[in-house]
C-alpha atoms as a PDB file:
ATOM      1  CA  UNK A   1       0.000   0.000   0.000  1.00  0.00           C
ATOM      2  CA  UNK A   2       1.268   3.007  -1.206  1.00  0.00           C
ATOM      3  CA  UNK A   3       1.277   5.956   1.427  1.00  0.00           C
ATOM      4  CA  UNK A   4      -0.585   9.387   0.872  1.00  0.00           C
ATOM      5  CA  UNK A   5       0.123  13.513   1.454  1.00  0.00           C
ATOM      6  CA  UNK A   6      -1.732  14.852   3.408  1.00  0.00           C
ATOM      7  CA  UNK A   7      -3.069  18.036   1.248  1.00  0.00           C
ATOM      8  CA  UNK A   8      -4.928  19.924   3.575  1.00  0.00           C
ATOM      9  CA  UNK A   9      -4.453  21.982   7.144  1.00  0.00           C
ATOM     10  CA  UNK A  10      -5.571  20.932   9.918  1.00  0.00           C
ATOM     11  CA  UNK A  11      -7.663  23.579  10.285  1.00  0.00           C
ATOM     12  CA  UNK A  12      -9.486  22.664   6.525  1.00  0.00           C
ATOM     13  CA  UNK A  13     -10.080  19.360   7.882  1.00  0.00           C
ATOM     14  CA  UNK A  14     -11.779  20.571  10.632  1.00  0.00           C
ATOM     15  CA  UNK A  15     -13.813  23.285   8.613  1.00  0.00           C
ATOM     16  CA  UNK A  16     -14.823  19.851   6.120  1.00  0.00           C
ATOM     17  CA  UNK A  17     -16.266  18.035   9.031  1.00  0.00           C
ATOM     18  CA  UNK A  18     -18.199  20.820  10.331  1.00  0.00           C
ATOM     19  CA  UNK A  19     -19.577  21.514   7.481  1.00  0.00           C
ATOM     20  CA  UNK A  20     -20.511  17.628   6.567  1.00  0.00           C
ATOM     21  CA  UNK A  21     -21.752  17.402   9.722  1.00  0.00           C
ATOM     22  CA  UNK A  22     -24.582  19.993   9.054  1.00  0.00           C
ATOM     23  CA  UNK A  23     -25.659  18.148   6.009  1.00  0.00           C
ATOM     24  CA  UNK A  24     -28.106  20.416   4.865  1.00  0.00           C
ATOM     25  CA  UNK A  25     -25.543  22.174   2.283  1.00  0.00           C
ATOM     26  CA  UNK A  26     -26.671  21.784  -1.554  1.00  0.00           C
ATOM     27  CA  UNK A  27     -24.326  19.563  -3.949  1.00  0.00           C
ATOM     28  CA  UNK A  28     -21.933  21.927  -5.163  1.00  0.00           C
ATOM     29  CA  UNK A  29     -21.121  23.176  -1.550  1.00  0.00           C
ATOM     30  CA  UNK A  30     -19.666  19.563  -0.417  1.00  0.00           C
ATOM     31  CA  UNK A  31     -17.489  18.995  -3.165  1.00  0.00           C
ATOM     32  CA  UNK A  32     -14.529  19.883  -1.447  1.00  0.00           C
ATOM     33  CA  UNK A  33     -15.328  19.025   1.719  1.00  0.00           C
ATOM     34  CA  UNK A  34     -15.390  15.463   0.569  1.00  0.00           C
ATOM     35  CA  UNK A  35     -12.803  15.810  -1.485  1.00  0.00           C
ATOM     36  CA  UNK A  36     -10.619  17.022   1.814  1.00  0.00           C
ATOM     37  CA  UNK A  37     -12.713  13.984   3.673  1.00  0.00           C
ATOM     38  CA  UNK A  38     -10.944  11.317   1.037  1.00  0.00           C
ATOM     39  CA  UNK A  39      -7.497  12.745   0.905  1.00  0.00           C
ATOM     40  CA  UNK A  40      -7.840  12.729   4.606  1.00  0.00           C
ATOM     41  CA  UNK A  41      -8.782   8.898   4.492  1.00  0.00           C
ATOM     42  CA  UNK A  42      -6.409   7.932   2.071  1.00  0.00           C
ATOM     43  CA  UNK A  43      -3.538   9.340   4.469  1.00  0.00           C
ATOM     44  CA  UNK A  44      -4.410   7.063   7.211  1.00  0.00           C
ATOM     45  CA  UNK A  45      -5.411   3.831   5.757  1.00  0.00           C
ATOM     46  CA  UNK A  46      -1.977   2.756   5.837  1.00  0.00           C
ATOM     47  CA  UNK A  47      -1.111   3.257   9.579  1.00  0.00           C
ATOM     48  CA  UNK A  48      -4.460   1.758  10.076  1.00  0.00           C
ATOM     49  CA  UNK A  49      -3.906  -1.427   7.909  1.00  0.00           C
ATOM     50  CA  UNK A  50      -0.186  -1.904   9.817  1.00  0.00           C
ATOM     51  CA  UNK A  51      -1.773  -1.210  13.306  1.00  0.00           C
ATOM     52  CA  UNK A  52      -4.544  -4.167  12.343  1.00  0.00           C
ATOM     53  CA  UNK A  53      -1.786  -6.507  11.018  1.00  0.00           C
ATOM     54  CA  UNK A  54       0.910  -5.444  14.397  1.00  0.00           C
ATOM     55  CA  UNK A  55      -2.166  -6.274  16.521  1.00  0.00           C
ATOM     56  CA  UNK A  56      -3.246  -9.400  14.407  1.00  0.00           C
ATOM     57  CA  UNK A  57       0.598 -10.645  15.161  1.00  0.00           C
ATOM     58  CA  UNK A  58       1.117  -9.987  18.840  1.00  0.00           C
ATOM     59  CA  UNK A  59      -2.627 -11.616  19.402  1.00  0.00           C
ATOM     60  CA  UNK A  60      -1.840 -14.853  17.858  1.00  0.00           C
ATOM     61  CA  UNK A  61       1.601 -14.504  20.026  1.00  0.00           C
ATOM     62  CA  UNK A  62      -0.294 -15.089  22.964  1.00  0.00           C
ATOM     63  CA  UNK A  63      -2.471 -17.722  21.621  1.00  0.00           C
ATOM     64  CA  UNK A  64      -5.794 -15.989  21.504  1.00  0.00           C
ATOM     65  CA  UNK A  65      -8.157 -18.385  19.787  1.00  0.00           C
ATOM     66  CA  UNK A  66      -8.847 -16.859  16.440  1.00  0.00           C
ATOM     67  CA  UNK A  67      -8.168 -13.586  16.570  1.00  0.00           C
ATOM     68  CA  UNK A  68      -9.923 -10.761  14.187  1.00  0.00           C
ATOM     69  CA  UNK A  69      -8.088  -7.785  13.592  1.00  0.00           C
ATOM     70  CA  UNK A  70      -9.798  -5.647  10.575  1.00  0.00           C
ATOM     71  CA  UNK A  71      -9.124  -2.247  10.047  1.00  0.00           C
ATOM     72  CA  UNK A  72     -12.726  -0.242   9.509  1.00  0.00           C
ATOM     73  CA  UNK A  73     -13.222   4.016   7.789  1.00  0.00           C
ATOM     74  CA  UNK A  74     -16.633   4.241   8.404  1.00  0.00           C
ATOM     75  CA  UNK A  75     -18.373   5.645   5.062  1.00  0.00           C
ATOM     76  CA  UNK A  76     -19.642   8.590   4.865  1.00  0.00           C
ATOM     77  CA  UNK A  77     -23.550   9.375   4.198  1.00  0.00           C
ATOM     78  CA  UNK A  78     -24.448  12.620   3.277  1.00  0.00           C
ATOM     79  CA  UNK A  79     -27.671  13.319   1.855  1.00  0.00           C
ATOM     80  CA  UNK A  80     -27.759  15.672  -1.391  1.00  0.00           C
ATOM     81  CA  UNK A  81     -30.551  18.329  -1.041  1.00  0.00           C
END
């Protein structure tokens, strides 16, 4: 997996999620947040996918019966007015 820049501030990323949070913007007003929302996403699936498979490892070190380690972005729902 091939890592991702991060192409936004923090404080973009934070002015995205407000304003996906308060879904009640028209179409052409989310474009960017989302667009901020997947870079942001793309950045940290790979420390989430080694965290699952360092976890996964030092689980079946200790013998836990079957252990199941999957990393999980939620998706996001927003609602077009």
């Amino acid at each position: 997996m091939k890592s991702a820049k991060l192409n936004y501030s923090k404080s973009k990323i934070d002015k995205a999620g407000e304003i996906l949070k308060t879904t009640t913007s028209h179409k052409k007003e989310i474009i960017q947040p989302l667009d901020v929302l997947s870079n942001w996403r793309d950045v940290h699936a790979m420390p989430l996918d080694t965290f699952a498979k360092v976890l996964k490892t030092r689980a079946q070190k200790i013998n836990l019966p079957r252990p199941h380690c999957c990393p999980a972005i939620k998706k996001n729902a927003v609602n077009f007015t």
